[in-house]
N, C-alpha and C. Protein backbone atom coordinates (compact mmCIF):
# COMPACT_ATOMS: atom_id res chain seq x y z
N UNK A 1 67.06 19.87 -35.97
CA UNK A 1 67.75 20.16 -34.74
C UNK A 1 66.76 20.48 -33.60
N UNK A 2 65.88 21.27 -33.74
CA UNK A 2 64.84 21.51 -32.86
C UNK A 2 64.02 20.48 -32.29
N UNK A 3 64.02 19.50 -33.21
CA UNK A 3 63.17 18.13 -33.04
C UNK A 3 63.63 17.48 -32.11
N UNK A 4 65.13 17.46 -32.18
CA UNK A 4 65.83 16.57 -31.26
C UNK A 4 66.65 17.21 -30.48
N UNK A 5 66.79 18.43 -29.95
CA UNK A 5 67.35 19.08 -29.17
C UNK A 5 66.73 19.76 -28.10
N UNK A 6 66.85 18.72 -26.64
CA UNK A 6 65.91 19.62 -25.35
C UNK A 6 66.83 20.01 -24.31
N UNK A 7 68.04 20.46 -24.95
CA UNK A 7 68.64 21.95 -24.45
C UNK A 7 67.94 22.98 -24.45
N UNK A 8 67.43 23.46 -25.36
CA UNK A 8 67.02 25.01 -25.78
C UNK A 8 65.76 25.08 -24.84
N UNK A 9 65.97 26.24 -24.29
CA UNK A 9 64.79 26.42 -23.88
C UNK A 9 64.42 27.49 -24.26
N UNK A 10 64.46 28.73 -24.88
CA UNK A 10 64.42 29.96 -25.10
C UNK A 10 64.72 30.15 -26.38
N UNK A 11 64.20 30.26 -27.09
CA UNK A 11 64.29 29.91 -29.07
C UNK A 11 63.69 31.27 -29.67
N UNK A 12 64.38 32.14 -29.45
CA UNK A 12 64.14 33.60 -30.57
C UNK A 12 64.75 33.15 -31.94
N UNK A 13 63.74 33.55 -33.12
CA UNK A 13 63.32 32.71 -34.23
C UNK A 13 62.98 34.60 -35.01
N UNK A 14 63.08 35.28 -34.02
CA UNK A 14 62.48 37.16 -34.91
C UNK A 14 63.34 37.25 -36.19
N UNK A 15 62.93 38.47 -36.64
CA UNK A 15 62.93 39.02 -37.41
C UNK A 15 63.83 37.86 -38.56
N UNK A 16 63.60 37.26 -39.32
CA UNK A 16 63.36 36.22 -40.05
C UNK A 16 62.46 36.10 -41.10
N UNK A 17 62.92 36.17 -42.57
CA UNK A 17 61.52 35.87 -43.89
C UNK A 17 61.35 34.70 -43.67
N UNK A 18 60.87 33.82 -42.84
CA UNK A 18 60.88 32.01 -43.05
C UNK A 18 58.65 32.26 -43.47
N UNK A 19 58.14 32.86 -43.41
CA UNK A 19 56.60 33.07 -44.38
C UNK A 19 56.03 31.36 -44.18
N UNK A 20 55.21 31.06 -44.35
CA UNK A 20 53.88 30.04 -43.55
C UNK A 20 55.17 28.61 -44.26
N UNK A 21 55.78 28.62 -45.33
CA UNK A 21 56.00 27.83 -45.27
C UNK A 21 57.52 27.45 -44.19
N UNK A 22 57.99 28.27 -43.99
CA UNK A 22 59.05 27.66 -43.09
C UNK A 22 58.49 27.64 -41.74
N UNK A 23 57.75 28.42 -41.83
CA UNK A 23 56.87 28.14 -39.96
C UNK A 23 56.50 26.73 -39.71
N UNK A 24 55.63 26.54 -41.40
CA UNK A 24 55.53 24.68 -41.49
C UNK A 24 56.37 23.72 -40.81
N UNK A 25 57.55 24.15 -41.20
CA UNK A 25 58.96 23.03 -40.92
C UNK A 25 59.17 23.44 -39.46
N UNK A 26 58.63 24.49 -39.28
CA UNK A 26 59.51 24.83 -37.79
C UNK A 26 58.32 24.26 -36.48
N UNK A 27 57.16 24.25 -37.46
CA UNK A 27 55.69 23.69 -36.12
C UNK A 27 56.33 22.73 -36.11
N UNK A 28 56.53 21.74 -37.34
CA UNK A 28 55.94 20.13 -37.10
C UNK A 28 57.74 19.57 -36.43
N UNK A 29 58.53 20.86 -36.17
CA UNK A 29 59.62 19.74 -35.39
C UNK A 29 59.22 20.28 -33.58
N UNK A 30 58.32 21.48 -33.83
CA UNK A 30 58.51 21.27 -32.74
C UNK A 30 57.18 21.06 -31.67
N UNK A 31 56.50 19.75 -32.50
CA UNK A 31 55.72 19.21 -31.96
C UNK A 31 55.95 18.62 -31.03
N UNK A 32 57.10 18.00 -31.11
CA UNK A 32 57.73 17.21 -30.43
C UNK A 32 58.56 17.39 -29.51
N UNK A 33 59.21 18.37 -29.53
CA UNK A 33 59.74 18.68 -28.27
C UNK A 33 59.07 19.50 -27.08
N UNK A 34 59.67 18.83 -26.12
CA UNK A 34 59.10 19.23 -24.78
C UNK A 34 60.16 20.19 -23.96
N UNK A 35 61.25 20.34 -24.36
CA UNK A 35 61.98 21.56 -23.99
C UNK A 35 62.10 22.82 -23.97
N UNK A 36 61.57 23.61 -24.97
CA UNK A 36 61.25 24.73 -25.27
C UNK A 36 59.66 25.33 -24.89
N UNK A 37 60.22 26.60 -24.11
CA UNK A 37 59.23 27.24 -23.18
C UNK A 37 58.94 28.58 -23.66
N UNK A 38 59.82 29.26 -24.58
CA UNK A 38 59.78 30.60 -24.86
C UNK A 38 59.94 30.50 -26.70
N UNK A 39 59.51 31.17 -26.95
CA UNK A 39 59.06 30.89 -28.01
C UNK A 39 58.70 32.09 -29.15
N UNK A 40 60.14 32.94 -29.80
CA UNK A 40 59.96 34.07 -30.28
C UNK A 40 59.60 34.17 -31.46
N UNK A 41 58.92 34.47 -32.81
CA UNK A 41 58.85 34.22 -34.31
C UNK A 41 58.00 35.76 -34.64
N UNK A 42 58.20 36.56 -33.94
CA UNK A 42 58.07 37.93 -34.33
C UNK A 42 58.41 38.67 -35.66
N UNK A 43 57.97 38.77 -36.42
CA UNK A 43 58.41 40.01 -37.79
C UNK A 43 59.17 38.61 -38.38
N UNK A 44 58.22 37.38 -38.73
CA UNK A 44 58.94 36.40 -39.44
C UNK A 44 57.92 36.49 -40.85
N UNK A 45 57.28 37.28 -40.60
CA UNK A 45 56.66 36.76 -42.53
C UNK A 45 55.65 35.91 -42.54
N UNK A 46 54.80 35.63 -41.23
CA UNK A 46 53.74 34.81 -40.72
C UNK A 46 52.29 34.94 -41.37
N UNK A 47 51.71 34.19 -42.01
CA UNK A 47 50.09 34.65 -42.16
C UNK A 47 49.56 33.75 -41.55
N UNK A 48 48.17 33.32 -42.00
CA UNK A 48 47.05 32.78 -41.42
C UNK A 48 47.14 31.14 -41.53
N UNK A 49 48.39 30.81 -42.82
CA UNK A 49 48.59 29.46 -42.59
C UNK A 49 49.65 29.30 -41.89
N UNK A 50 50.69 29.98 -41.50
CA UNK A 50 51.36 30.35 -40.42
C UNK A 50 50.86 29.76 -39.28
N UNK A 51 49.89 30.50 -38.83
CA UNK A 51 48.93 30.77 -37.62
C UNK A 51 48.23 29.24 -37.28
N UNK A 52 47.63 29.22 -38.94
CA UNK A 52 46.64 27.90 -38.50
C UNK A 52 47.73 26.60 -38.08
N UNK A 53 49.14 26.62 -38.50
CA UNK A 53 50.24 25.46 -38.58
C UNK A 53 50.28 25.45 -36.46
N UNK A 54 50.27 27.20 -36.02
CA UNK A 54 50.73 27.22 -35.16
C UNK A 54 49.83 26.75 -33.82
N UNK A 55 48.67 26.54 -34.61
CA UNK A 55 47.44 26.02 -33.87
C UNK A 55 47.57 24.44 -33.57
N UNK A 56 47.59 23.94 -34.43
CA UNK A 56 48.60 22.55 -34.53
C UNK A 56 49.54 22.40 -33.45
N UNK A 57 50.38 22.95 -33.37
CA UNK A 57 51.43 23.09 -32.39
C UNK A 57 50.80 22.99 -31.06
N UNK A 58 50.37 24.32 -31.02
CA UNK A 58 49.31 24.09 -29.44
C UNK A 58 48.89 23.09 -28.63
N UNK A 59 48.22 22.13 -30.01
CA UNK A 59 47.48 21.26 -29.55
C UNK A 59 48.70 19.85 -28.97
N UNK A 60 49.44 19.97 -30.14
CA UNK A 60 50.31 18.89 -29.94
C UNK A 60 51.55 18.91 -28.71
N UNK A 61 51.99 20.12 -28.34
CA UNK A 61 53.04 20.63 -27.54
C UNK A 61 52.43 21.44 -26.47
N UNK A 62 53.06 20.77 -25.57
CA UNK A 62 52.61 21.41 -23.87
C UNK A 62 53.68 21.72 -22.91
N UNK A 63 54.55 21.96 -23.52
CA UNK A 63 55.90 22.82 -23.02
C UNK A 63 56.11 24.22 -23.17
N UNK A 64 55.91 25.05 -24.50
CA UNK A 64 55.44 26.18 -24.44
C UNK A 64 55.26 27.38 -23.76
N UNK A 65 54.97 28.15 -23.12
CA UNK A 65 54.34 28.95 -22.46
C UNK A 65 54.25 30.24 -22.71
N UNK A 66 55.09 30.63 -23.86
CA UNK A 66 55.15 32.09 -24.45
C UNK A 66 55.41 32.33 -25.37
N UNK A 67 54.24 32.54 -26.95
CA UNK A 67 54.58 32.22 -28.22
C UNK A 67 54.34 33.49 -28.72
N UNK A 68 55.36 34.52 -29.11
CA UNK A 68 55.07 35.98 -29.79
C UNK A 68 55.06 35.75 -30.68
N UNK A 69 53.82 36.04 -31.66
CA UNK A 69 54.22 35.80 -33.36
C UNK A 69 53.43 37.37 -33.77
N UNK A 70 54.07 38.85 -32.78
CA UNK A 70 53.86 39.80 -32.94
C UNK A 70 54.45 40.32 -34.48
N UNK A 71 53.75 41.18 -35.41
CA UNK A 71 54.10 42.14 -36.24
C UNK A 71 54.13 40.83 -37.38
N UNK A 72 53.62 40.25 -37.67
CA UNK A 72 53.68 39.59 -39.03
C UNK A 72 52.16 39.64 -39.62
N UNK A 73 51.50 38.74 -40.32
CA UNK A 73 50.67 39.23 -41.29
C UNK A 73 49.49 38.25 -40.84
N UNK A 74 49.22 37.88 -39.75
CA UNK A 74 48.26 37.50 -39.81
C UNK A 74 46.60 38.27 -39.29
N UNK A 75 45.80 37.39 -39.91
CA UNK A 75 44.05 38.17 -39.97
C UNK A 75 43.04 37.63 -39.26
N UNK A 76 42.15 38.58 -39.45
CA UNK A 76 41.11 37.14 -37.76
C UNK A 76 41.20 36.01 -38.61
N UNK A 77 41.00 35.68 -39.65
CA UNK A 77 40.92 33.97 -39.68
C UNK A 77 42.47 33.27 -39.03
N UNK A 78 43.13 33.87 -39.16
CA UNK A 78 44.93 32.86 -37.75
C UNK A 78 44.29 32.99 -36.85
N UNK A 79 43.86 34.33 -36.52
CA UNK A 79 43.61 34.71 -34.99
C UNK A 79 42.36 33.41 -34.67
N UNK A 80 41.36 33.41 -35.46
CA UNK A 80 40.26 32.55 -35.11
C UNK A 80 40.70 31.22 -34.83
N UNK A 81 41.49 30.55 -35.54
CA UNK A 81 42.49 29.33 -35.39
C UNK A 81 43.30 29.21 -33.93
N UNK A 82 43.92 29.98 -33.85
CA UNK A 82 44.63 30.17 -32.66
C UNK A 82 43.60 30.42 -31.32
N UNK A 83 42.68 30.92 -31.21
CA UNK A 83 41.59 31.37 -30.25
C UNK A 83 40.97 30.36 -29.79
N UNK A 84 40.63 29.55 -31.05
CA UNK A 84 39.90 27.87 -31.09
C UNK A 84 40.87 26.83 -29.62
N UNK A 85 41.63 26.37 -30.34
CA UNK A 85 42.73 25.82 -29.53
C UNK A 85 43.05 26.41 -28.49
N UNK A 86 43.62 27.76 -28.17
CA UNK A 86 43.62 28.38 -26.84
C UNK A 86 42.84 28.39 -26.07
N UNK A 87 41.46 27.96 -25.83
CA UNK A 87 40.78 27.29 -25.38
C UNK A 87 40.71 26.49 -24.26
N UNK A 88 41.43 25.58 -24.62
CA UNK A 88 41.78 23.88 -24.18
C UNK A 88 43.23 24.45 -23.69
N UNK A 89 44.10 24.69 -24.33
CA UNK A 89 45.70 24.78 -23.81
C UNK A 89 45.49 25.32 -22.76
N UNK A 90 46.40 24.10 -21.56
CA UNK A 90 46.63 25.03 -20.67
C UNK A 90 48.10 25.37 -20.19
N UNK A 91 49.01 25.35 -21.27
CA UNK A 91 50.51 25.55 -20.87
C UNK A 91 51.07 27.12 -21.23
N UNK A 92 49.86 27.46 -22.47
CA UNK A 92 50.36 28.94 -23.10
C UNK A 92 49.89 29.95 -21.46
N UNK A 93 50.70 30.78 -21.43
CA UNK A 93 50.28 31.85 -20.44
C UNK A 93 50.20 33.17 -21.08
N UNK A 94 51.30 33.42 -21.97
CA UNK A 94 51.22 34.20 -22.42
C UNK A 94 51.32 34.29 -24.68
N UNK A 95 50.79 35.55 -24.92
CA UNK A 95 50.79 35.31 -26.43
C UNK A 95 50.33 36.54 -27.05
N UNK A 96 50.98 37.37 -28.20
CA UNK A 96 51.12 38.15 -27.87
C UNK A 96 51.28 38.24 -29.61
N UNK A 97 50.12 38.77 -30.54
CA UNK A 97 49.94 38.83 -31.74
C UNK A 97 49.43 40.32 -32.14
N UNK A 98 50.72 41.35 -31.22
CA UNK A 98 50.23 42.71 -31.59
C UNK A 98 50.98 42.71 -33.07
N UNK A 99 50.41 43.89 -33.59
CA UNK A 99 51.15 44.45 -35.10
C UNK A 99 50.70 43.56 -35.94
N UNK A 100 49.55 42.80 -35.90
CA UNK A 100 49.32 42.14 -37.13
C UNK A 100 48.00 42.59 -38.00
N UNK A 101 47.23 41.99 -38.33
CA UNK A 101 45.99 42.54 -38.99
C UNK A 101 44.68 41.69 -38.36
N UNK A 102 44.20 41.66 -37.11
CA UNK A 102 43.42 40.40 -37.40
C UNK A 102 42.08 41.68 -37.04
N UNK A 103 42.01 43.03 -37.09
CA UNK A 103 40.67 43.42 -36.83
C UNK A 103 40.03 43.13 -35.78
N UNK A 104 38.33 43.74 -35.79
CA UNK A 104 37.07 43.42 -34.55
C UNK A 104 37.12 42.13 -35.00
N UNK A 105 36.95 41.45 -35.82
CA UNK A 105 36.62 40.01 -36.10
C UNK A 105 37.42 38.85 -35.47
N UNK A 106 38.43 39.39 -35.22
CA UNK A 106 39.98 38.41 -34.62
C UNK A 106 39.69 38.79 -33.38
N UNK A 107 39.23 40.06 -32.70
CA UNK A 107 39.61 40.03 -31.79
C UNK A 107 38.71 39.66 -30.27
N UNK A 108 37.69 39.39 -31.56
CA UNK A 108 35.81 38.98 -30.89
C UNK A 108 36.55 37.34 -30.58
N UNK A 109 37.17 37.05 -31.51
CA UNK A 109 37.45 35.31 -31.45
C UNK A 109 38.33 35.09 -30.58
N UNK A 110 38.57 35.93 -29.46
CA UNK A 110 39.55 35.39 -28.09
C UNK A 110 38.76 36.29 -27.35
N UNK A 111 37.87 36.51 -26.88
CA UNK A 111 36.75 37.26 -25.98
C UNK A 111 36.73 35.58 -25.77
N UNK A 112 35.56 34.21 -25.93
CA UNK A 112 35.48 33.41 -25.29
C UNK A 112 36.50 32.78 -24.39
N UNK A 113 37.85 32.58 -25.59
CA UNK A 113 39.17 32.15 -24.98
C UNK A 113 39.72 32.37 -23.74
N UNK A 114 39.97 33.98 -23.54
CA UNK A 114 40.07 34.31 -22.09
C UNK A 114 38.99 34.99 -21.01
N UNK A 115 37.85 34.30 -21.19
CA UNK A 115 36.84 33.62 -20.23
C UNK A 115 37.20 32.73 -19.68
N UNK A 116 37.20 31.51 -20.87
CA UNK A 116 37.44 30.05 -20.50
C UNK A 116 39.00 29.64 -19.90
N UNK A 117 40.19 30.20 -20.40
CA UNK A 117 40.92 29.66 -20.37
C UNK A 117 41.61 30.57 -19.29
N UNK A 118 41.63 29.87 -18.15
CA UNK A 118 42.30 30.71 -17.07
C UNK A 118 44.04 30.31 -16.63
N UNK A 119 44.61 29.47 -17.12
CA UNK A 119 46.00 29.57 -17.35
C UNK A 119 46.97 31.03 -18.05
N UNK A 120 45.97 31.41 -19.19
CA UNK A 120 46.07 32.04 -20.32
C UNK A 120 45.99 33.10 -19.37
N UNK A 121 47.15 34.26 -19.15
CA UNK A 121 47.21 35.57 -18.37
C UNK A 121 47.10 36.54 -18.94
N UNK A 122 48.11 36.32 -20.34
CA UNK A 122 48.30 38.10 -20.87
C UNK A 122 47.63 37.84 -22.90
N UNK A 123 46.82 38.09 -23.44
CA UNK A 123 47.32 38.49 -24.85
C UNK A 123 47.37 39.83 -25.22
N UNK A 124 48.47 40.13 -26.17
CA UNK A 124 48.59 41.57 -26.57
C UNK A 124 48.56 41.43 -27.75
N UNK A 125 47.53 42.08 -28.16
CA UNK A 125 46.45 42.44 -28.94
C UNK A 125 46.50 44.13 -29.35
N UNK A 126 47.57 44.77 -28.92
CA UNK A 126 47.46 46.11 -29.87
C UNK A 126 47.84 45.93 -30.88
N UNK A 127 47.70 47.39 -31.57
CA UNK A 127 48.28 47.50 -32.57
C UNK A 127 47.59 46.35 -34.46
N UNK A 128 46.03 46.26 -33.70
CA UNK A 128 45.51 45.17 -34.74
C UNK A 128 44.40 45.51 -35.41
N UNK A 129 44.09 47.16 -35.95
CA UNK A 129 43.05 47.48 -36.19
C UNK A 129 41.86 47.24 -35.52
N UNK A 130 42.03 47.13 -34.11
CA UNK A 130 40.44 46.93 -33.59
C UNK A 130 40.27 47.92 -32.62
N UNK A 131 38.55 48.57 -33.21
CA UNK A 131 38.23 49.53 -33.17
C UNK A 131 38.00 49.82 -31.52
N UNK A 132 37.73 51.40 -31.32
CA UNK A 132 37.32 51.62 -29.82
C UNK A 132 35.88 50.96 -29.68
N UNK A 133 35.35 50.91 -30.61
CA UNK A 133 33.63 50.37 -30.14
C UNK A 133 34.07 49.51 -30.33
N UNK A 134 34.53 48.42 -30.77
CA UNK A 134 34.73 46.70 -30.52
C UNK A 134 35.09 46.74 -29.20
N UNK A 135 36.73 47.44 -28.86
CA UNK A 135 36.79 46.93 -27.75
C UNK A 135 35.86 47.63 -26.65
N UNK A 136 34.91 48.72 -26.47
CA UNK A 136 34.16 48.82 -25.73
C UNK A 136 32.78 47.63 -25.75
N UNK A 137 32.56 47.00 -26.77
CA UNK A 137 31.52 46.10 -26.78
C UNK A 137 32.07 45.01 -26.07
N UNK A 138 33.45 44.39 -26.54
CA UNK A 138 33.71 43.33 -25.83
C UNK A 138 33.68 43.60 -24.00
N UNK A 139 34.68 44.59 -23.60
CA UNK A 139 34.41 44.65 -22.23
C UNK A 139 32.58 44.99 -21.68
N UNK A 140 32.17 45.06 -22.24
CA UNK A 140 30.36 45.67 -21.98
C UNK A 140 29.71 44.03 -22.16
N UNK A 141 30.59 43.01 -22.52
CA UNK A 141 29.70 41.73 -22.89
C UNK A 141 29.77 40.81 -21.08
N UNK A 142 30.63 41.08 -20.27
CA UNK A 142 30.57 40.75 -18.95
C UNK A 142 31.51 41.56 -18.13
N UNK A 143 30.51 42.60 -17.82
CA UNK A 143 31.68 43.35 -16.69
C UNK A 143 32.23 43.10 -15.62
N UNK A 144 31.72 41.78 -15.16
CA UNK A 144 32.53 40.92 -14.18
C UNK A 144 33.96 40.77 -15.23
N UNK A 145 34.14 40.69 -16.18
CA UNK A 145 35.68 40.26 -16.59
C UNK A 145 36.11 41.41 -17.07
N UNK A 146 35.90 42.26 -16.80
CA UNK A 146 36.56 43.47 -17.68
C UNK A 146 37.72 43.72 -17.46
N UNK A 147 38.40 42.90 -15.96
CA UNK A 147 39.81 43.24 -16.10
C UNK A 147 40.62 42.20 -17.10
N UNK A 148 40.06 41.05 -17.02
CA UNK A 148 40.50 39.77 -17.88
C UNK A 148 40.46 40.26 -19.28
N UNK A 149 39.46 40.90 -19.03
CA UNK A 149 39.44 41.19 -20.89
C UNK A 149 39.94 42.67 -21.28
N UNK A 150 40.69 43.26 -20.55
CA UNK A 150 41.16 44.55 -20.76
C UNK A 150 42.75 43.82 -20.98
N UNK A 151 43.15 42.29 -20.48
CA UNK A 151 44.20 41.59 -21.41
C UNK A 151 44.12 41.66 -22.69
N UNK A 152 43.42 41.79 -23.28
CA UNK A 152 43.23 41.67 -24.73
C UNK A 152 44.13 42.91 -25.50
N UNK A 153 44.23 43.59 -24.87
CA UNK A 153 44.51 45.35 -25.04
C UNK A 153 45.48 45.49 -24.61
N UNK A 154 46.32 44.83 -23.73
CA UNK A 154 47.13 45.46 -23.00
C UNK A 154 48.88 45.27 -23.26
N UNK A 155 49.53 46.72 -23.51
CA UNK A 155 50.82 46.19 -23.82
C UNK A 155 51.64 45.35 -22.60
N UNK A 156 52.70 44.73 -22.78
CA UNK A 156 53.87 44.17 -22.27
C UNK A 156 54.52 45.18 -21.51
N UNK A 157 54.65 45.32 -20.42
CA UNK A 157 55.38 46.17 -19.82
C UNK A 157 56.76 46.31 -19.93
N UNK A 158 57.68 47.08 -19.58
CA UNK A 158 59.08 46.81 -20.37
C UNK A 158 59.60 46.22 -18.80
């Protein structure tokens, strides 16, 4: 349905057990569509092949623009996957992988990302085990961006 349906534009997908393999089924339909802009899969049971499926997506889909896959289980290696590709995308604006596990290691791997990628406005990044000295190292690596990179940190306002 997702494959072939560009009604939807707003697709909350939360709180859901669908775990890397139904994320599988749910990337590869919606590679293809160009309708859907919002993009919820929060507290779905997500890990790192989750993540890496959702990297895929990225690349393939440029409709997008706001993919929460907050509070599920992924680790810097999704995060590193996802960071890779965010890169290049320039449709995601926002993304928003608080409550998961990805550590200093995940969170070093989108320090280049939002340098480079200036479409890319907000990631929220609490709530991921990463430490006060990580994130004081990362902002200390160009203090010309320290507001860009104080995105990394920053909650969603209500």
């Amino acid at each position: 349905m997702i494959k072939t349906n560009f009604s939807i534009v707003d697709l909350n997908l939360s709180w859901n057990e669908f775990g890397d393999r139904g994320i599988g089924a749910i990337g590869e339909a919606l590679k293809s569509n160009r309708s859907i802009t919002v993009l919820n899969l929060s507290r779905s049971d997500v890990g790192d092949d989750g993540a890496r499926t959702f990297a895929s997506v990225v690349v393939a889909n440029s409709s997008i623009g706001s993919l929460d896959l907050g509070s599920n289980k992924i680790t810097a290696e999704g995060a590193k996957a996802l960071a890779t590709v965010l890169k290049t995308n320039k449709s995601i604006t926002q993304l928003d992988l608080s409550g998961n596990r990805i550590g200093d290691e995940g969170a070093e791997s989108f320090v280049s990302t939002i340098l480079v990628n200036k479409a890319l406005s907000q990631i929220v990044l609490t709530d991921n085990n990463v430490s006060e000295t990580k994130r004081n190292e990362i902002q200390e690596k160009d203090k010309k961006k320290v507001i860009e990179l104080a995105k990394l940190f920053r909650r969603y306002s209500a």
